[in-house]
N, C-alpha and C. Protein backbone atom coordinates (compact mmCIF):
# COMPACT_ATOMS: atom_id res chain seq x y z
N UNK A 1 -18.14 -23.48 -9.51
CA UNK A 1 -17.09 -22.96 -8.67
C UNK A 1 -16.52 -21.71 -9.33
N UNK A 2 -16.13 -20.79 -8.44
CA UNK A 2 -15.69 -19.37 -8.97
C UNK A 2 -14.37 -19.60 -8.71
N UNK A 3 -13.31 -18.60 -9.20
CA UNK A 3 -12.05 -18.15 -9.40
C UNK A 3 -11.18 -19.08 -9.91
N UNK A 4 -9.61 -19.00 -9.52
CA UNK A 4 -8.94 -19.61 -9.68
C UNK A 4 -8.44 -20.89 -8.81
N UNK A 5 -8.93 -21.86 -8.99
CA UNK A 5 -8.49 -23.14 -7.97
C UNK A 5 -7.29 -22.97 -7.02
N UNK A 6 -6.69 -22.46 -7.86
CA UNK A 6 -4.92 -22.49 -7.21
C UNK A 6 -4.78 -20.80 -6.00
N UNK A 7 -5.58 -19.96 -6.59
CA UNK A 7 -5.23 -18.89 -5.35
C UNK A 7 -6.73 -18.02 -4.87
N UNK A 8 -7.77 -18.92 -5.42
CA UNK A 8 -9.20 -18.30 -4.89
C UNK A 8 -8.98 -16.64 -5.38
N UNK A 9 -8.32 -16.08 -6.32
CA UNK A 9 -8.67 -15.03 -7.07
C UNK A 9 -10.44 -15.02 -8.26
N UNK A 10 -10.68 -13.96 -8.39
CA UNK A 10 -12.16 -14.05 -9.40
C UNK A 10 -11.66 -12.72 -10.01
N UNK A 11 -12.18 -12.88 -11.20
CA UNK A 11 -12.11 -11.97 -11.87
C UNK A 11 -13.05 -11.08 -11.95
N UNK A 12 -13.39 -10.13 -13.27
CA UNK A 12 -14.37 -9.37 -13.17
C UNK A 12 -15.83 -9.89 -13.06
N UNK A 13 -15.58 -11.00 -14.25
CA UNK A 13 -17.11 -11.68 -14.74
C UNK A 13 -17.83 -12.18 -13.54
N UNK A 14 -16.79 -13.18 -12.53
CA UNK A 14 -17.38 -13.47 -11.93
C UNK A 14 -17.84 -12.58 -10.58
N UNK A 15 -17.23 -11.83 -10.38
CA UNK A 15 -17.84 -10.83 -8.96
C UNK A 15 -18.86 -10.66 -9.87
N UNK A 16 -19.62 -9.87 -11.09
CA UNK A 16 -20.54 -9.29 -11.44
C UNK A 16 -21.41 -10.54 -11.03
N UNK A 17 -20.97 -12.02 -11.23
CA UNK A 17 -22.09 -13.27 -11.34
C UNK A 17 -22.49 -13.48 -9.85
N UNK A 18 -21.39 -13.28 -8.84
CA UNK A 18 -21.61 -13.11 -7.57
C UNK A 18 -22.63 -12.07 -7.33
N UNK A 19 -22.33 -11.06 -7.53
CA UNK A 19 -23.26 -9.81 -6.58
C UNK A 19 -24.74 -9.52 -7.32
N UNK A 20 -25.05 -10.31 -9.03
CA UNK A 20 -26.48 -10.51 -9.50
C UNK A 20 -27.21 -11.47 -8.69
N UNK A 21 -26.36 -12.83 -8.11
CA UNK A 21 -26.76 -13.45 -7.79
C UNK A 21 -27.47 -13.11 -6.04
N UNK A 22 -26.22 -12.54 -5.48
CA UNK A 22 -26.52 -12.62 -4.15
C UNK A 22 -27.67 -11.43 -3.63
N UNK A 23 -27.82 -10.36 -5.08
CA UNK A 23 -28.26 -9.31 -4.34
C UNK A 23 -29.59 -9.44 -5.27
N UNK A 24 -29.72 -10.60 -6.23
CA UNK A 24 -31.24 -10.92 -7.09
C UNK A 24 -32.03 -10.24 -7.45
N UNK A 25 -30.80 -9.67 -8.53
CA UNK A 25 -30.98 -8.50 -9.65
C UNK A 25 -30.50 -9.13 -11.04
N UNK A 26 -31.25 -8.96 -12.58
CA UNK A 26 -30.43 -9.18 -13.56
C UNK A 26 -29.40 -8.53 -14.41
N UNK A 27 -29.56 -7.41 -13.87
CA UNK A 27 -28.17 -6.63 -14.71
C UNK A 27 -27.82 -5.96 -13.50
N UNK A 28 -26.48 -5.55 -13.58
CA UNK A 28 -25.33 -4.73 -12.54
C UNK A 28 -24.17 -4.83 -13.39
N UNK A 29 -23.93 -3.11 -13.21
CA UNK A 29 -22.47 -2.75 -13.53
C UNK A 29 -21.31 -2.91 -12.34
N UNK A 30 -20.68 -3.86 -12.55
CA UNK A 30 -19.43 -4.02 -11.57
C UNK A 30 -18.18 -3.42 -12.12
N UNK A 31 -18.02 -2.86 -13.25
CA UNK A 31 -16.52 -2.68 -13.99
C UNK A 31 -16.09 -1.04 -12.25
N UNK A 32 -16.36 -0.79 -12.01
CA UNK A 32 -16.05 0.51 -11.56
C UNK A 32 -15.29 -0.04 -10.56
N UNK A 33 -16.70 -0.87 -9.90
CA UNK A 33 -16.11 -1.32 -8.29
C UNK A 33 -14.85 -2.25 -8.75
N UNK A 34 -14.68 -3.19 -9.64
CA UNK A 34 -13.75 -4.15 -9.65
C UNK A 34 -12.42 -3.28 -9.95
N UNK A 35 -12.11 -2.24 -10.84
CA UNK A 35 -11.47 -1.47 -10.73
C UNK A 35 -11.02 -0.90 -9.77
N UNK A 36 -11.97 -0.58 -8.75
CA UNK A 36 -11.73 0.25 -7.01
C UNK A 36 -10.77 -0.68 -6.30
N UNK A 37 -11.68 -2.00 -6.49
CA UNK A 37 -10.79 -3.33 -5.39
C UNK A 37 -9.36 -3.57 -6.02
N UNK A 38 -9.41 -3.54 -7.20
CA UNK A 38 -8.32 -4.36 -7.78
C UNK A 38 -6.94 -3.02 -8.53
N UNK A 39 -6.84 -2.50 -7.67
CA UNK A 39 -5.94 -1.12 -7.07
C UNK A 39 -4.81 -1.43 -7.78
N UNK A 40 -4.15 -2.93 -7.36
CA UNK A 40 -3.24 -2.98 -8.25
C UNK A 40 -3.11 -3.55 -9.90
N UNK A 41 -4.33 -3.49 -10.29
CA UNK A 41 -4.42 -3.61 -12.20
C UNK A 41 -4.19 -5.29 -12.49
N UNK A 42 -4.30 -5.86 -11.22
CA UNK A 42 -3.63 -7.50 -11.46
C UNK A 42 -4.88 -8.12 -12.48
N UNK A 43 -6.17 -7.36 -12.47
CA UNK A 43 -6.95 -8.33 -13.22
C UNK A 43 -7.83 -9.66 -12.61
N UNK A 44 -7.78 -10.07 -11.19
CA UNK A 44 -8.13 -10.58 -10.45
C UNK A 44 -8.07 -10.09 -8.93
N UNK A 45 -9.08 -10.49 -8.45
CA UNK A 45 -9.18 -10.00 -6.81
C UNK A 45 -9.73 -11.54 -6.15
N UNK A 46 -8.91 -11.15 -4.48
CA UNK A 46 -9.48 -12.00 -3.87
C UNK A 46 -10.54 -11.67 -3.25
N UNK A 47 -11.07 -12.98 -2.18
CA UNK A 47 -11.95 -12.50 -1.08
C UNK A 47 -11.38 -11.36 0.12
N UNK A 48 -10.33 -11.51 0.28
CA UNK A 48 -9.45 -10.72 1.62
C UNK A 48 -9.23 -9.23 0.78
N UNK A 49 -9.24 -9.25 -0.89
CA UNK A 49 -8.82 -7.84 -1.26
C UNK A 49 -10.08 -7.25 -1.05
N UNK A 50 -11.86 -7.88 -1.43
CA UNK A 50 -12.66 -7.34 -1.26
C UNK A 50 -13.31 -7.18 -0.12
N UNK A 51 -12.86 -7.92 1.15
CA UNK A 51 -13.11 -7.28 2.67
C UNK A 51 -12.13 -6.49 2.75
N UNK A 52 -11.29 -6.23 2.56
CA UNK A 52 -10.35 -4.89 3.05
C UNK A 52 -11.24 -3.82 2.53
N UNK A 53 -11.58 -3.69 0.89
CA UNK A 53 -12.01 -2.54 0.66
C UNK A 53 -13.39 -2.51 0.74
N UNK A 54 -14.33 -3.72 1.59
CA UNK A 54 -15.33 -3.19 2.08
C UNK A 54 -15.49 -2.86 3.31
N UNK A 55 -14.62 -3.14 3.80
CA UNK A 55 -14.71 -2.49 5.08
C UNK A 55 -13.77 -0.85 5.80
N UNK A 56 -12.95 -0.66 4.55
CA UNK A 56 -12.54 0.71 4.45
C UNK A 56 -13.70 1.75 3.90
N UNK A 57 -14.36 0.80 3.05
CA UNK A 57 -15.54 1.49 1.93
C UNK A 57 -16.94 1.08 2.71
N UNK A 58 -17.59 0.98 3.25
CA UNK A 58 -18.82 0.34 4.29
C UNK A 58 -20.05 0.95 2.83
N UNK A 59 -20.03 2.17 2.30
CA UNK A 59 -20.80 2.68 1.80
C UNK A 59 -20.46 2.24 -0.03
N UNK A 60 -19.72 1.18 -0.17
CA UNK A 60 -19.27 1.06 -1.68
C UNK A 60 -20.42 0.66 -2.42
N UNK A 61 -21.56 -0.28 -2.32
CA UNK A 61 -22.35 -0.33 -2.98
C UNK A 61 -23.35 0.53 -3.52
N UNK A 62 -23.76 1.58 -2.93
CA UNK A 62 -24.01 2.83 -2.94
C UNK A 62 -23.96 3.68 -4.08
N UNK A 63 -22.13 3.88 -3.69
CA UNK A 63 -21.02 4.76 -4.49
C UNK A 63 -20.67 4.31 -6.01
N UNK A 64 -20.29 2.39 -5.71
CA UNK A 64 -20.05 1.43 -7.23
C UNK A 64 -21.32 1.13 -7.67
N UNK A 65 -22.46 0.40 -7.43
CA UNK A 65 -23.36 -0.52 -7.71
C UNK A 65 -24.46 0.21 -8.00
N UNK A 66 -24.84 1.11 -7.78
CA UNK A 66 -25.84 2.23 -7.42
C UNK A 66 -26.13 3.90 -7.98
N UNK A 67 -24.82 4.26 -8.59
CA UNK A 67 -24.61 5.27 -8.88
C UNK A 67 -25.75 6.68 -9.54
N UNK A 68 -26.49 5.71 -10.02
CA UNK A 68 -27.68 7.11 -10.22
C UNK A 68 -28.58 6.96 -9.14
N UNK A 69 -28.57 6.48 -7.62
CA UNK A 69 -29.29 6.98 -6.98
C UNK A 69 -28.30 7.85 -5.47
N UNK A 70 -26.92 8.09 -6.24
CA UNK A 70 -26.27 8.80 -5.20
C UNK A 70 -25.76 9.67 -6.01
N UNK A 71 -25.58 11.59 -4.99
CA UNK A 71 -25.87 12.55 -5.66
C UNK A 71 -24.13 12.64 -6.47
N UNK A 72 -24.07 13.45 -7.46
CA UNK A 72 -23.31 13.11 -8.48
C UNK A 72 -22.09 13.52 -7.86
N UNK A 73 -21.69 14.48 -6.88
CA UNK A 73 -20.49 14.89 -6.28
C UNK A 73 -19.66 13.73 -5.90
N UNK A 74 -20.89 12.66 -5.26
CA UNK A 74 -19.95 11.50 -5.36
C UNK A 74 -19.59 10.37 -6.04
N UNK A 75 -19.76 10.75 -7.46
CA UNK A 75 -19.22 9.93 -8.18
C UNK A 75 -18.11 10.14 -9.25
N UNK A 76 -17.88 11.27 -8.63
CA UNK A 76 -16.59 12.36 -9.66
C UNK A 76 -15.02 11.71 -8.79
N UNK A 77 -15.31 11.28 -7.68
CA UNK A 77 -14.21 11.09 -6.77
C UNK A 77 -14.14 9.41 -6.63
N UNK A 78 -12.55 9.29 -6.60
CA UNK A 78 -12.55 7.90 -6.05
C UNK A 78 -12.49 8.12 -4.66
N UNK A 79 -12.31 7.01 -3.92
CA UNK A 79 -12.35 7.11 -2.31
C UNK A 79 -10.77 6.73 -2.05
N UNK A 80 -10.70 8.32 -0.86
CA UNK A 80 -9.40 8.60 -0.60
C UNK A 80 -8.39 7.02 -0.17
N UNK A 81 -7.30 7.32 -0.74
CA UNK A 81 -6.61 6.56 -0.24
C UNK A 81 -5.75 6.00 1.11
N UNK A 82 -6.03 5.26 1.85
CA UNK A 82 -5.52 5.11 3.07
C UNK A 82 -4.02 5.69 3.31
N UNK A 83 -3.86 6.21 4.02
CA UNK A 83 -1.83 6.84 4.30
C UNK A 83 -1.31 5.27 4.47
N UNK A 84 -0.13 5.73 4.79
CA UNK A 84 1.18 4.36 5.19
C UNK A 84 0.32 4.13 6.63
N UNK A 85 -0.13 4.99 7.53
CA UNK A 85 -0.35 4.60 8.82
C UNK A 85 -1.94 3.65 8.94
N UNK A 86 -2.43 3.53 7.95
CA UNK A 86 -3.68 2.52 7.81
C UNK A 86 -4.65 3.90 8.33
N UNK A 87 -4.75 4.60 8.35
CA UNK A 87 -5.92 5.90 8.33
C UNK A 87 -6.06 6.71 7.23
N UNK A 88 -7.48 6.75 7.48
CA UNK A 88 -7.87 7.35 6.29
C UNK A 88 -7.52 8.82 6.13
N UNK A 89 -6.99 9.16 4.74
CA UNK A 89 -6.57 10.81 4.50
C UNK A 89 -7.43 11.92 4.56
N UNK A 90 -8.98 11.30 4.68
CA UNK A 90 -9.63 12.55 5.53
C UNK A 90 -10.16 12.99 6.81
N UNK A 91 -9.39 12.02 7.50
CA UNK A 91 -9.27 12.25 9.23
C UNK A 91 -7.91 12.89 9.34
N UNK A 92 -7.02 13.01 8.54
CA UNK A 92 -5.71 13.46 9.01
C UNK A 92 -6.00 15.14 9.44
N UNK A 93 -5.02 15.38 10.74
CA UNK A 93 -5.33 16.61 11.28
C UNK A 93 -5.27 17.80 10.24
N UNK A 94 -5.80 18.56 10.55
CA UNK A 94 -6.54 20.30 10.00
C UNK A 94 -5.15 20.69 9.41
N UNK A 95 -4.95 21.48 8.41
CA UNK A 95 -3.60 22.57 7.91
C UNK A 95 -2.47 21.13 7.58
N UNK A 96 -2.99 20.10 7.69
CA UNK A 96 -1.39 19.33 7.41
C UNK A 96 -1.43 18.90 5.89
N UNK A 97 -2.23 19.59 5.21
CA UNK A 97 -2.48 19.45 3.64
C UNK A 97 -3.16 18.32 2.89
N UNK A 98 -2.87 17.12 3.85
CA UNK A 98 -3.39 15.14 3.67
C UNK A 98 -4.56 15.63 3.10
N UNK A 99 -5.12 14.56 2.62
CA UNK A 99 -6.44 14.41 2.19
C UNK A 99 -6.77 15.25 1.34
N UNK A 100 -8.51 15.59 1.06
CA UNK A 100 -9.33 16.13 0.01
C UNK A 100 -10.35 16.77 1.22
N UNK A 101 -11.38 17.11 0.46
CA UNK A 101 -12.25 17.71 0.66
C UNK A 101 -13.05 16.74 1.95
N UNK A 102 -12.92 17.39 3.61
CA UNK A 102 -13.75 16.37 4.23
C UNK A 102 -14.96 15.92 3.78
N UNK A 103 -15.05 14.39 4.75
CA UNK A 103 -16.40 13.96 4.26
C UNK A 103 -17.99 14.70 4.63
N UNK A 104 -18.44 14.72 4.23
CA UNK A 104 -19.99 14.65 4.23
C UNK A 104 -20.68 13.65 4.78
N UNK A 105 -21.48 13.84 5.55
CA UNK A 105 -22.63 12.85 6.18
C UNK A 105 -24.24 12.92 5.21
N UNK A 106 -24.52 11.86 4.63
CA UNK A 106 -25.04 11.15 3.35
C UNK A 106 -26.52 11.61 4.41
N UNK A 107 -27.82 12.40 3.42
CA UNK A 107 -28.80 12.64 4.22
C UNK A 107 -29.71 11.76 3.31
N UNK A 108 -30.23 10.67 3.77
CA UNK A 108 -31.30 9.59 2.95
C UNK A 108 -32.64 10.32 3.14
């Protein structure tokens, strides 16, 4: 059994034991991504913290799990942070300063 009995939190070790297992590979670096999810430094994440940020992030394995086969521009950047209004800061309208550098569409 993984995490903590009392609030289904996991820590680092075990997401890394999760995602060797599920994705049946023997080594993976998770320190990046667990860092990404765990936003607030608590040292544990839940299941609900890591569907939020996979489904803000659709492309995180990619970006965390993957990193020398995605081109290096994107790995200099974390991924923008959502505003107060739950949208992402690089959809916010043109000249209103929000955000970074729009996105790019990923050519495989």
């Amino acid at each position: 059994m993984f995490g903590s009995q009392v609030d289904g939190s996991i820590g680092e070790g075990d997401l890394s034991h999760i995602l060797k297992t599920a994705l049946g590979v023997a080594e993976l670096t998770v320190t990046d991504l667990f860092r990404a999810i765990d936003g607030e430094d608590k040292g544990r994440i839940t299941f609900a913290d890591f569907a939020r940020f996979a489904e803000t992030y659709p492309d995180f394995a990619e970006e965390y799990l993957y990193p020398d086969q995605t081109p290096s521009e994107s790995r200099t950047h974390t991924p923008p942070v959502p505003t107060p209004n739950g949208f992402c800061a690089d959809f916010s309208p043109e000249g209103s300063g929000a955000g970074r550098t729009p996105a790019q569409k990923k050519l495989d």
